[in-house]
C-alpha atoms as a PDB file:
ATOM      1  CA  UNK A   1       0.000   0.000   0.000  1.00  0.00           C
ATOM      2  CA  UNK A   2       3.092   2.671   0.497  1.00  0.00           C
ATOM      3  CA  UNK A   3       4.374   1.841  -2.953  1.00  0.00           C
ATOM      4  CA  UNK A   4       1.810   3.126  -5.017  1.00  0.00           C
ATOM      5  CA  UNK A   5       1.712   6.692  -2.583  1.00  0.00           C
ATOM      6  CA  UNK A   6       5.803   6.892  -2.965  1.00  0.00           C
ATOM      7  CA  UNK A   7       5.312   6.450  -6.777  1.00  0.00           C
ATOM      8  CA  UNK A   8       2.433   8.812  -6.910  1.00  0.00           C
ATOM      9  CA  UNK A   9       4.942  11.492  -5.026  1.00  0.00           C
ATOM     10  CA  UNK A  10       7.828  10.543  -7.431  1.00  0.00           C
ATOM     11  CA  UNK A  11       6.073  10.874 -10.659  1.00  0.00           C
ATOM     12  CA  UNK A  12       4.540  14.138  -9.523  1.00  0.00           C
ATOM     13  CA  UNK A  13       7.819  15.407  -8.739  1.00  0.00           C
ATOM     14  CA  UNK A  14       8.956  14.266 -12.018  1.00  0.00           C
ATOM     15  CA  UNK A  15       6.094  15.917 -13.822  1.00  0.00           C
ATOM     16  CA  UNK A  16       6.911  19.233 -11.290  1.00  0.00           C
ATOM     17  CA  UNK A  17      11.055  19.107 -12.020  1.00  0.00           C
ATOM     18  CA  UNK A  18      10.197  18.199 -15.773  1.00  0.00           C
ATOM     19  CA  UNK A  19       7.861  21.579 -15.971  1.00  0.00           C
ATOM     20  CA  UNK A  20      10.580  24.196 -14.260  1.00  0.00           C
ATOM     21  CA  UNK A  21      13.443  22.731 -16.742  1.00  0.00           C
ATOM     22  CA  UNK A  22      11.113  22.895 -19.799  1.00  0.00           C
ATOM     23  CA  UNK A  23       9.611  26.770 -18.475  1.00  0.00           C
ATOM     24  CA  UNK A  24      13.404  27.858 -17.035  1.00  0.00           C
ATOM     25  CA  UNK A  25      15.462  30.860 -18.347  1.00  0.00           C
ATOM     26  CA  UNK A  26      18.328  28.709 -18.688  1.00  0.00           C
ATOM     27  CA  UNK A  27      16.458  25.960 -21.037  1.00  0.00           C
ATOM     28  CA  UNK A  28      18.864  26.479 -24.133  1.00  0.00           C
ATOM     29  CA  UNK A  29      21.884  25.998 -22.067  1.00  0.00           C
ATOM     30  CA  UNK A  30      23.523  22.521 -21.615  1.00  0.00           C
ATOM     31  CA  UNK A  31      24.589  22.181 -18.204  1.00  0.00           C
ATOM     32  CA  UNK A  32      26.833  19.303 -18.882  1.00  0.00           C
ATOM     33  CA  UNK A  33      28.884  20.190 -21.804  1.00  0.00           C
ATOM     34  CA  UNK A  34      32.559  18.484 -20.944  1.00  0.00           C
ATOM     35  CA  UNK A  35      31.835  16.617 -18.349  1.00  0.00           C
ATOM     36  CA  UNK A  36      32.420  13.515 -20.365  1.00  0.00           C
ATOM     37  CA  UNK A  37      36.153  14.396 -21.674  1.00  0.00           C
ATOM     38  CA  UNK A  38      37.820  11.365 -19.795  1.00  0.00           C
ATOM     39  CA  UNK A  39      35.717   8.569 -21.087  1.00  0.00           C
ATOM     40  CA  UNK A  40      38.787   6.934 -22.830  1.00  0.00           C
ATOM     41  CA  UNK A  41      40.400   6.038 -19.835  1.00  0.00           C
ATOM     42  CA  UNK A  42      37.955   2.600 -19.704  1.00  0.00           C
ATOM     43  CA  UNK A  43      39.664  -0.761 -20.499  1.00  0.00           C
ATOM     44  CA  UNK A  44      36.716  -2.866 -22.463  1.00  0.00           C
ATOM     45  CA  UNK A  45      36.459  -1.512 -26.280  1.00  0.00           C
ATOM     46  CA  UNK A  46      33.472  -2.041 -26.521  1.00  0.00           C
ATOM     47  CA  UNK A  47      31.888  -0.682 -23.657  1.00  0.00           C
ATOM     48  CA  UNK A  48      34.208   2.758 -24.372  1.00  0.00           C
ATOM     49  CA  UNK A  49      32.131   3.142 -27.341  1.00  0.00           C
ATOM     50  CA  UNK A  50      29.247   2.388 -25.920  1.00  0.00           C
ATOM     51  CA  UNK A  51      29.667   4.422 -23.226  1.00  0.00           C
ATOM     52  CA  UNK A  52      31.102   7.553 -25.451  1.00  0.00           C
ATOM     53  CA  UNK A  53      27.985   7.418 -27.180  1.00  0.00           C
ATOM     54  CA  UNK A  54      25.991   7.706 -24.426  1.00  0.00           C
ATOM     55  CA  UNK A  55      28.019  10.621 -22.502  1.00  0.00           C
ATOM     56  CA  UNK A  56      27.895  12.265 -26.348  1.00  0.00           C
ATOM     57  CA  UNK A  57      24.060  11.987 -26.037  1.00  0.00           C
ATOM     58  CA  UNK A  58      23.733  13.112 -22.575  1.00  0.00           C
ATOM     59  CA  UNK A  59      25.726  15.585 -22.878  1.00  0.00           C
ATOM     60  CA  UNK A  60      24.642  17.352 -25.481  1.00  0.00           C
ATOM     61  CA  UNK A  61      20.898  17.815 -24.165  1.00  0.00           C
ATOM     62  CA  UNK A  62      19.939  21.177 -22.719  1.00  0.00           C
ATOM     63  CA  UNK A  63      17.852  21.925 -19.988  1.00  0.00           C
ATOM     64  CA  UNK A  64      14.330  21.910 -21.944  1.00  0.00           C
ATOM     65  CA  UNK A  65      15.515  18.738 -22.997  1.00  0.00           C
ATOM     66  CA  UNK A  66      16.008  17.127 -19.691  1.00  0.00           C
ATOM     67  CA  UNK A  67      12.240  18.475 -18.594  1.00  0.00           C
ATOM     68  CA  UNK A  68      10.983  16.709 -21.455  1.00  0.00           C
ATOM     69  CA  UNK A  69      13.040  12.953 -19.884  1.00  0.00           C
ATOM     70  CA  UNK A  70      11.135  14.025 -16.575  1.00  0.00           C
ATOM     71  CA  UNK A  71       7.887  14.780 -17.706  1.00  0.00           C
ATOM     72  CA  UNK A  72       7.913  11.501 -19.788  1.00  0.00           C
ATOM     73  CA  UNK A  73       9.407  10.010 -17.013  1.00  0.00           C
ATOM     74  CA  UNK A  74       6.781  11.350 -14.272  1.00  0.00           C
ATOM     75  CA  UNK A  75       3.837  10.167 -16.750  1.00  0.00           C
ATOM     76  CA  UNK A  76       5.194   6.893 -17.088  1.00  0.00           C
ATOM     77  CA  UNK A  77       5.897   6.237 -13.598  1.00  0.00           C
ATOM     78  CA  UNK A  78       2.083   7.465 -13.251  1.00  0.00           C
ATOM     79  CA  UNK A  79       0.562   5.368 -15.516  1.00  0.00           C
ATOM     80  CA  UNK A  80       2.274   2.529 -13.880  1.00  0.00           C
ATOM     81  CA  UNK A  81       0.981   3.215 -10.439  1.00  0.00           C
ATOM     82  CA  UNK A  82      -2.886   3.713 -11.932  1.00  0.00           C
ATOM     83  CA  UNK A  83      -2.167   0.035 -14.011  1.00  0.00           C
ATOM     84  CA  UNK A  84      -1.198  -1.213 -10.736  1.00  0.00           C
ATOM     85  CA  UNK A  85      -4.050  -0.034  -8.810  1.00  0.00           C
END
């Protein structure tokens, strides 16, 4: 019964966190540009590629960007909890 309530906070927070990013002043910036400069240091080939292509994509988002991941986020997590009820 307390796991439907904490996901019904947590996707309302998403949906809350999702709508500042998307309505902030700062929504064309990208708050992590660089942060993924060392990524060559890993050992495995294949999961440096992997993983530069991910820190690429993540990277490059901007704010609005990540409000739109939480928003989609918070609605999924919401339908979830209603399908589970």
């Amino acid at each position: 019964m307390v796991v439907p309530f904490i996901g019904l906070g947590v996707g309302i927070f998403l949906l809350t966190l999702g709508i500042y990013f998307i309505r902030s002043k700062h929504a064309k910036k990208t708050p992590l540009a660089g942060h993924g400069d060392s990524i060559d240091t890993v050992d495995s080939f294949v999961l440096s590629i992997i993983l530069s292509i991910g820190v690429i994509l993540f990277c490059s988002l901007t704010v609005r960007h990540y409000g739109y991941v939480c928003v989609l986020g918070g609605l999924f997590i919401l339908y979830v909890v209603s399908a589970a009820w």
